[in-house]
Each structure stands twice: as structure tokens, then as C-alpha cells.
Protein backbone atom coordinates (compact mmCIF):
# COMPACT_ATOMS: atom_id res chain seq x y z
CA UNK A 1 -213.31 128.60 117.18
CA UNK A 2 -213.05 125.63 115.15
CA UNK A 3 -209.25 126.45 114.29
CA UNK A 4 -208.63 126.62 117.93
CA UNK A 5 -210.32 123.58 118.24
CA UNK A 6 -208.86 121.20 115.57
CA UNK A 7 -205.14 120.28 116.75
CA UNK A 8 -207.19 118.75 119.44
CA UNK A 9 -209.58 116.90 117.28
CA UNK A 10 -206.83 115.47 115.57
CA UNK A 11 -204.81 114.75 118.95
CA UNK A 12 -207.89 112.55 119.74
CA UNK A 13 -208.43 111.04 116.43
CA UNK A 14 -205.07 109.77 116.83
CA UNK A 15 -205.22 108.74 119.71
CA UNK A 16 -208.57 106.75 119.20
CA UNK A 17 -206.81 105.14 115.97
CA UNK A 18 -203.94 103.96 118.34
CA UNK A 19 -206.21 102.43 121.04
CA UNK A 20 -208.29 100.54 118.18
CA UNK A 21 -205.23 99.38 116.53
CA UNK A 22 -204.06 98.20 120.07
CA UNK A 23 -207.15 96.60 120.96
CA UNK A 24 -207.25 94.49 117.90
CA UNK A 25 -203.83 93.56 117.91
CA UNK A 26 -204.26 92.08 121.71
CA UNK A 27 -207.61 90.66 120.61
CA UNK A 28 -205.95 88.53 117.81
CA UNK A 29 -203.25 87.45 119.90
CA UNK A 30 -205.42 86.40 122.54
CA UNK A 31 -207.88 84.48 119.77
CA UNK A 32 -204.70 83.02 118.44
CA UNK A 33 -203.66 81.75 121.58
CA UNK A 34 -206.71 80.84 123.08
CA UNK A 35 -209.06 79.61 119.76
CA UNK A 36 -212.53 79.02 119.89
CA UNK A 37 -212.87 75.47 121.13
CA UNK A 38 -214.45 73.22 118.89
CA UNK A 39 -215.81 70.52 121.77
CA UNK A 40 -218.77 67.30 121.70
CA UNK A 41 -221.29 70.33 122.62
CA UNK A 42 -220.56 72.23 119.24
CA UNK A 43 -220.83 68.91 117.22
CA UNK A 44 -224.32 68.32 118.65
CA UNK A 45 -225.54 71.40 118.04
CA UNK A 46 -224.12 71.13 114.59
CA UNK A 47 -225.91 67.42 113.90
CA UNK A 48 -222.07 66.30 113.59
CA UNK A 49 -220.32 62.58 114.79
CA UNK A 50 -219.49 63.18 118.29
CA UNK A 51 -216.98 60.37 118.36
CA UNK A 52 -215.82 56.95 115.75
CA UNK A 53 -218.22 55.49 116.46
CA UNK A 54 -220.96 57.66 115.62
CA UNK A 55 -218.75 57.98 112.39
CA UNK A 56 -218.94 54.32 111.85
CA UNK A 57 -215.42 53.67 113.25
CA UNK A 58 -213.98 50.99 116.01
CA UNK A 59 -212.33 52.58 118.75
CA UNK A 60 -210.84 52.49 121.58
CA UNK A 61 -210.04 55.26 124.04
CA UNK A 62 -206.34 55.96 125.67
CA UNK A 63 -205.21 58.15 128.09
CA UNK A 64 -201.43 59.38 126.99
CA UNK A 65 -199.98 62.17 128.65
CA UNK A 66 -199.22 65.08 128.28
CA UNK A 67 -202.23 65.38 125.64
CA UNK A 68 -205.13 63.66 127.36
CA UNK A 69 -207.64 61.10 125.43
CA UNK A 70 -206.57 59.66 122.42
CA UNK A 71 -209.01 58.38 120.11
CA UNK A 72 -207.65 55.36 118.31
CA UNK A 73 -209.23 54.04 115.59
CA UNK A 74 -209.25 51.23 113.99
CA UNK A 75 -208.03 51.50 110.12
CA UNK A 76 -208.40 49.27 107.04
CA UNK A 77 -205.07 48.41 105.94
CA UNK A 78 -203.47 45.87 108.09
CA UNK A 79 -200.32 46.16 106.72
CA UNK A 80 -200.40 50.32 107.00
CA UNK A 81 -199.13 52.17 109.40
CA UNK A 82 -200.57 54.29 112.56
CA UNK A 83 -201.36 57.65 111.03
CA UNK A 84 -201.16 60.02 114.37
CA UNK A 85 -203.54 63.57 113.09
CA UNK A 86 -202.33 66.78 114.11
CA UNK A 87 -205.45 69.19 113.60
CA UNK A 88 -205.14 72.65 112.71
CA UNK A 89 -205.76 76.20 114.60
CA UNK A 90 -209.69 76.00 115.99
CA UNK A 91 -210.05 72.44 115.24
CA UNK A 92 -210.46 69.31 117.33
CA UNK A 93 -210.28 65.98 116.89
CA UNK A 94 -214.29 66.04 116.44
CA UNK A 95 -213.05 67.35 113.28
CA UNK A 96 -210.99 65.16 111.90
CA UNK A 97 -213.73 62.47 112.35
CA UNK A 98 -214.32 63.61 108.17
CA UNK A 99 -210.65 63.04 107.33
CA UNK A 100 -211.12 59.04 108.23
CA UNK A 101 -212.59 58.68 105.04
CA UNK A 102 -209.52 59.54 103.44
CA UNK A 103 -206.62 57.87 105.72
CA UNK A 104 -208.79 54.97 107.23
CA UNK A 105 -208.40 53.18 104.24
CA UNK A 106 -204.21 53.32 104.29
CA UNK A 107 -203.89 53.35 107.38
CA UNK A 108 -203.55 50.58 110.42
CA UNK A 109 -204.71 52.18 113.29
CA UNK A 110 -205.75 55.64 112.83
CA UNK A 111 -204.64 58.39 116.32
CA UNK A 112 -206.93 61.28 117.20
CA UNK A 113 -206.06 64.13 119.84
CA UNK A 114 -206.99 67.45 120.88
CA UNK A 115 -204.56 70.36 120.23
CA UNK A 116 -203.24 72.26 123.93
CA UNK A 117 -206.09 74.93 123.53
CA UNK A 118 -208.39 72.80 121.47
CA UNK A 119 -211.72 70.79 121.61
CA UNK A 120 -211.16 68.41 125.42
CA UNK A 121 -207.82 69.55 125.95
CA UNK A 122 -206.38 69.99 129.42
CA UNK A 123 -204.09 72.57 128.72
CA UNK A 124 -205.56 75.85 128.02
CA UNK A 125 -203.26 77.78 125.91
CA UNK A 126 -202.78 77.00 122.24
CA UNK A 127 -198.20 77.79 122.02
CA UNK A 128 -198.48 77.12 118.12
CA UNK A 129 -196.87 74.24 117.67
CA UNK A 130 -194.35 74.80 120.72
CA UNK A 131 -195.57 72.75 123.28
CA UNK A 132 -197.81 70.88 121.08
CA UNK A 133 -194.82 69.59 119.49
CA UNK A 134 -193.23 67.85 122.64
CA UNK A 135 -197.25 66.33 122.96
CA UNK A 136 -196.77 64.86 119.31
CA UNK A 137 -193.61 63.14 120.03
CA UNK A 138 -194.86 61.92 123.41
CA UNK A 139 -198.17 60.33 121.52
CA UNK A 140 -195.58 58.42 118.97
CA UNK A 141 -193.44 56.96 121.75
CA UNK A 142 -196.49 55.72 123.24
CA UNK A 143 -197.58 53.81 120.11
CA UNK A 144 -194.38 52.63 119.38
CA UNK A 145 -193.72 51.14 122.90
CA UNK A 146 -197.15 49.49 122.59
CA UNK A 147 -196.79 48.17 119.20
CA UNK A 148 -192.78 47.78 119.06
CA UNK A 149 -191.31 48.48 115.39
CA UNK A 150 -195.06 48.74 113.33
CA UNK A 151 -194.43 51.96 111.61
CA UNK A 152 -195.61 55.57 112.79
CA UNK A 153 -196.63 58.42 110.72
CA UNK A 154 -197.31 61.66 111.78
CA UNK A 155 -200.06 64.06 109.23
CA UNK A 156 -200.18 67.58 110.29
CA UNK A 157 -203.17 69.86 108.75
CA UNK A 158 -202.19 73.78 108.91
CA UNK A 159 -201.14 74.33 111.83
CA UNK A 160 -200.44 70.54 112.77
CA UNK A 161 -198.35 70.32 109.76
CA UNK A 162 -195.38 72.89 111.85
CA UNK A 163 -196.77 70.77 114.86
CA UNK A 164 -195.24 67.70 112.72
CA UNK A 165 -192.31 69.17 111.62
CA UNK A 166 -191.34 70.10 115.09
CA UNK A 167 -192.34 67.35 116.44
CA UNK A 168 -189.69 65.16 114.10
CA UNK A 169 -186.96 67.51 114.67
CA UNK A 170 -187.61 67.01 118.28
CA UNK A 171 -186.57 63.41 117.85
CA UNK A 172 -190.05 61.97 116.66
CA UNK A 173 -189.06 58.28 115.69
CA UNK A 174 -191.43 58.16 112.44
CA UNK A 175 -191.51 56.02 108.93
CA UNK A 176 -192.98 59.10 107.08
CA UNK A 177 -194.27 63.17 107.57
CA UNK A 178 -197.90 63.72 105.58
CA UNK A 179 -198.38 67.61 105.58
CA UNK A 180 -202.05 68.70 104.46
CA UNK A 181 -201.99 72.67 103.95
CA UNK A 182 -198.96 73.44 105.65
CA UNK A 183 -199.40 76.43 107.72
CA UNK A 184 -195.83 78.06 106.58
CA UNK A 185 -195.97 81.67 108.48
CA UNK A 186 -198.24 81.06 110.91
CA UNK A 187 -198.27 85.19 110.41
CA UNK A 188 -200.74 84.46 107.39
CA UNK A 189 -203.44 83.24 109.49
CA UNK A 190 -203.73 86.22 111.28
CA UNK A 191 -203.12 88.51 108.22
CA UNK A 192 -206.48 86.83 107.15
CA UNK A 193 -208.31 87.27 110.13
CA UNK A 194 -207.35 90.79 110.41
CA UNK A 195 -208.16 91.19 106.58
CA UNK A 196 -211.49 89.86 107.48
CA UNK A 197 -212.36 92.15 110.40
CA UNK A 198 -211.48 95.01 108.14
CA UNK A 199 -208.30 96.58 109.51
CA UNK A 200 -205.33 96.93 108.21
CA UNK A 201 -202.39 94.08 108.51
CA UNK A 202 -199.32 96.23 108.35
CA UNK A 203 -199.40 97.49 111.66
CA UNK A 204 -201.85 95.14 113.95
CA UNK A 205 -200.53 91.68 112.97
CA UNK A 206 -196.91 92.82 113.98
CA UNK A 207 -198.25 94.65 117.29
CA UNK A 208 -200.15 90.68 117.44
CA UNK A 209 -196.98 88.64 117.16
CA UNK A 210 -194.64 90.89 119.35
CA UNK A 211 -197.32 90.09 122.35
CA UNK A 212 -197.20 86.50 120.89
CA UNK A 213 -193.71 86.35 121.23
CA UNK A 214 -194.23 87.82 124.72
CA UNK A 215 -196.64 85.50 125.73
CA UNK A 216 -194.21 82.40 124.70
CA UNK A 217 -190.83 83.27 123.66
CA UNK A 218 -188.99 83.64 120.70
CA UNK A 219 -189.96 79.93 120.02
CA UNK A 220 -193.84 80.79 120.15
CA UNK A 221 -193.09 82.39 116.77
CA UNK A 222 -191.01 80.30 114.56
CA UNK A 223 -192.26 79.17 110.94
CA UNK A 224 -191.90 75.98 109.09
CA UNK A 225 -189.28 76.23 107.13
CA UNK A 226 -186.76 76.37 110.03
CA UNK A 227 -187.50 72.62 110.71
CA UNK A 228 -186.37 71.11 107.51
CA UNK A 229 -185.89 67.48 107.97
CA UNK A 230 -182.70 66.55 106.76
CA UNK A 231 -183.23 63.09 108.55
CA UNK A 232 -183.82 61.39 105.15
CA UNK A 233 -187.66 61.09 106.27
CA UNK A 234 -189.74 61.00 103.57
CA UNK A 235 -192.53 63.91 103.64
CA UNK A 236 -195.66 64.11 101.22
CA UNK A 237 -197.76 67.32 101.03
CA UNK A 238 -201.07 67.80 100.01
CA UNK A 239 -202.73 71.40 99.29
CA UNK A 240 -205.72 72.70 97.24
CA UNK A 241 -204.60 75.30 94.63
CA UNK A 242 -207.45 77.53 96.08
CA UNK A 243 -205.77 77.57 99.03
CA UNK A 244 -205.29 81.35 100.30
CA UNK A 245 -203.98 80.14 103.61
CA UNK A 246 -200.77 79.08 102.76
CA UNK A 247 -200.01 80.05 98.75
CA UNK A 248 -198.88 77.54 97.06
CA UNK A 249 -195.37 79.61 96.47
CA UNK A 250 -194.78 79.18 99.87
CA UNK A 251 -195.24 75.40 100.43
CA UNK A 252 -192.64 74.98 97.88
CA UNK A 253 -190.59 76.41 99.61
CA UNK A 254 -191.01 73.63 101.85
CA UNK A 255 -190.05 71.05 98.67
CA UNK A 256 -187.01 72.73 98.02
CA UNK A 257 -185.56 72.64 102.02
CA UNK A 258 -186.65 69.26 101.67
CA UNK A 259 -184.93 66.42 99.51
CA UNK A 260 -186.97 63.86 100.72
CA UNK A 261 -190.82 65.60 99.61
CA UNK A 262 -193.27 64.89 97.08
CA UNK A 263 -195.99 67.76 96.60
CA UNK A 264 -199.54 67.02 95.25
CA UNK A 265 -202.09 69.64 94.11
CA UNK A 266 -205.48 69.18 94.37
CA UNK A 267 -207.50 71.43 91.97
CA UNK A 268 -210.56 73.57 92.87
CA UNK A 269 -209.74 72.83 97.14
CA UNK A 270 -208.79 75.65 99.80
CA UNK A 271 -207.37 75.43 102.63
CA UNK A 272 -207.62 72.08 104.52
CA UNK A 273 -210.39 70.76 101.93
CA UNK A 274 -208.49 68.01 99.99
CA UNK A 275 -209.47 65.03 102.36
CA UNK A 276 -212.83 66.01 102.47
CA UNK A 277 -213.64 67.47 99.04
CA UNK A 278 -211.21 65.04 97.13
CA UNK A 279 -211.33 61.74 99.61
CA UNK A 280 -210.87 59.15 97.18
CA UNK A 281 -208.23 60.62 95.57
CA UNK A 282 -206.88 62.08 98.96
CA UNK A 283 -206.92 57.75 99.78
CA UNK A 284 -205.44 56.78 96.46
CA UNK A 285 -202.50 59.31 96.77
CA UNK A 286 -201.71 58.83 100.53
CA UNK A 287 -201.89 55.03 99.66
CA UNK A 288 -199.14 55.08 96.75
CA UNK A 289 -196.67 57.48 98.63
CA UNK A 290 -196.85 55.17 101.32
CA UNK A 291 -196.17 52.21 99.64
CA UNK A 292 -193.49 53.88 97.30
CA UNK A 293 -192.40 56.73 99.64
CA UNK A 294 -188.59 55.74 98.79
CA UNK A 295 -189.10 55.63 95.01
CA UNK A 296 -191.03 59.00 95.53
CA UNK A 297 -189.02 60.97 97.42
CA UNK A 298 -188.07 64.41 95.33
CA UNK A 299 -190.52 63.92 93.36
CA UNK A 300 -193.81 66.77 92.67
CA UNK A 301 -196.55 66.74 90.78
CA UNK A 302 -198.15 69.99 90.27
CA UNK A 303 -200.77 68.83 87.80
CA UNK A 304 -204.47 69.55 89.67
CA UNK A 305 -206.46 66.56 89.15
């Protein structure tokens, strides 16, 4: 009876394998598109700064659209530039409130938004650094109409970083492109969180990006190195060599499509930890490409300080 029984055993074993596989590839395209939002609630349950001020920042609060509130802070450098943040996948502005330690201090004027998908957002749908791009752009022409020719830098963290690089092939007037933990293949990220849930990558995160790609287009899925910025803009990247994110391999890839970048290594730091484990240093480096970013451009140091 059993031998009668087991092609259809297997026939549902395989079937049941297929359905999971399905089900987790739609679930991590729907977390990647629609990430847990990290808003003022979470920080106050967490006992974190809810705003600059609670940070022990001056702000002020703008309304820029397409993006929403803008925190803009006031920095400690008078002759630095406005540093505009791009946060990463899940983040928020909320958590960038523990990078101000680190560009505060070079910076002018210091501007904080909410991802599309993210934190206070209006827009519910995280596009990857599609639409977000076209919101990055539209938050530098605003600063630079209010404050004519002071200069404008965009820093990207993971995800932000392709938001960046977008952003500036999009026609982003900026002095200078700060990438923390550049989120090459946004692939990896959910190679990870499929890793972590215990399933195999080779067959869900594919399944994942073809409903990505579904969802938004053949742009919805397009990496980092296909915005090189050949606009003589100089770039400076930052990444822990503990990263396992974004290997370290692949954001030199990112040097070497790029004349104008300078790569710095941060030893014993993961993946978006430099600014927060390493601030002073973080400061100190941000500072000197800044002020020497046209003396430094080509230039990498790979030595983990």
C-alpha cells in the first residue's frame, strides 16, 4: 500500500516545497518594498532622540516636496557645506539623529528626510532608490535656491548611497558624493535576509526580484555600478571591513568606475557602523576629504585604522 501510495507523497512534497518557496519569495519582496517603518513611536519605546533637539541639535523644520518634512540642522562648520543624508533600507531619519556626531562637526547645515516607505513618509512604497532618487535631487534644488551657490553634498548609507548615485546622474547639482556602506546589489540584502530565515537564496531571491521588477520596472532593479559618475564629482566612501552587506570586493568596484573616489576602511565596523562606532575618526576623515577633495580624488586607503 505504501508503494501505491508514495508517487503521491512525493507529488505533495513537491508541491508544498513550491508553495513555501513562493510564499517567501513574495514575502521578501513585499518586506523589501514595504520595510518596517522605523517612526517617533519606535524611538520612544526604544528611550531614543525623537528629533535634534532631543539630540542636542538646532533645527528647524521644512516642508519640501515630494519628500515631506525635512529636518535641518544646524552644523558646526560655517564654512562646510549642507550634508543632505540619504538613510538606508528600514531606517528613518530618527536614525540618523546618531550620525550628527560624525558630520555635524564638517558640516554647515546638516538635511534629514524620510525614505518613500520609511519612518513619516507620505509615500508608501519603498522603489529602491527609483523614485527616491528624483526626491534627492528635488531636496538639493531646494537648498540651493534658498542658499544660492553654498555648496551641497549628498551622503548616502546602503541603500541611500545608490539613492545618491542616482540622484547625481539625474542631474543633482552637488560639490561632492559621501557613500557610507554602499549597498552595490541591492540583491545582497535580500540574500541575507533569506540566509537568515533559513531558506535557500538560489531560488527565492530570484523568484523576489522578478516580482520586484514587476512591481516597478526594469528600473526598480538596477545596481550601483551602472551610475558611475563620470561628472568629475568627487566621491568618498566609507565601509567597515566587517561589513557582510556589501564586501568590500564589491565597493571597489565602485573605485575603479570611478576616477574621482577615495575609499576609507574602517577596521572592526559592519555594515553602516563607521559613524557611530568610529565618530571621531568618521569627523576627522569626512573633514579632510572635504577640504582636499580635489587633491584626493583617486586616491584609497585601505589601511583599517
Amino acid at each position: 500500500m505504501l508503494e501505491t501510495m508514495l508517487p503521491g507523497i512525493i507529488l505533495l512534497l513537491l508541491v508544498a516545497a513550491v508553495l513555501l518557496i513562493g510564499a517567501v519569495a513574495a514575502y521578501v519582496a513585499y518586506l523589501t518594498a514595504y520595510p518596517p517603518r522605523r517612526t517617533e513611536g519606535v524611538a520612544i519605546a526604544n528611550g531614543w532622540p525623537t528629533d535634534p533637539k532631543a539630540a542636542g541639535y538646532t533645527f528647524e523644520t521644512q516642508t519640501i516636496d515630494p519628500v515631506g518634512k525635512v529636518w535641518l540642522v544646524e552644523g558646526e562648520a560655517a564654512g562646510g557645506p549642507t550634508v543632505v543624508v540619504c538613510h538606508g533600507w528600514a531606517d528613518s531619519r530618527i536614525g540618523v539623529l546618531g550620525w550628527l556626531g560624525a558630520v555635524a562637526p564638517v558640516a554647515k547645515r546638516v538635511a534629514i528626510y524620510d525614505q518613500r516607505g520609511h519612518g513619516d513618509s507620505p509615500h508608501r512604497r519603498c522603489t529602491l532608490g527609483r523614485d527616491e532618487a528624483r526626491d534627492a535631487k528635488a531636496v538639493v534644488d531646494a537648498l540651493r535656491a534658498q542658499h544660492g551657490d553654498e555648496p551641497v553634498v549628498l551622503l548616502g548609507a546602503s541603500l541611500g548611497a545608490l539613492v545618491a548615485l542616482r540622484a547625481v546622474a539625474a542631474g543633482a547639482a552637488v560639490a561632492g558624493v559621501v557613500l557610507d556602506s554602499p549597498l552595490v546589489y541591492p540583491a545582497d540584502a535580500s540574500k541575507r535576509m533569506v540566509t537568515t530565515m533559513g531558506f535557500p537564496t538560489w531560488l527565492t531571491v530570484p523568484i523576489a526580484w522578478w516580482l520586484l521588477g514587476r512591481l516597478g520596472g526594469e528600473g526598480f532593479r538596477r545596481n550601483s555600478l551602472q551610475f558611475p559618475l563620470d561628472h568629475g564629482v568627487p566621491m568618498l566612501i566609507m565601509q567597515g571591513d566587517a561589513d557582510t552587506i556589501t564586501p568590500l570586493g564589491h565597493t571597489r568596484h565602485l573605485v575603479e568606475i570611478n576616477p574621482h573616489a577615495r575609499l576609507e576602511v574602517f577596521a572592526g565596523c559592519g555594515h553602516v557602523e563607521p559613524a557611530s562606532v568610529q565618530t571621531e575618526r568618521y569627523a576627522r576623515v569626512l573633514g579632510a576629504w572635504w577640504h582636499g577633495r580635489s587633491a584626493g580624488a583617486g586616491q584609497s586607503s585601505d589601511t583599517a585604522l
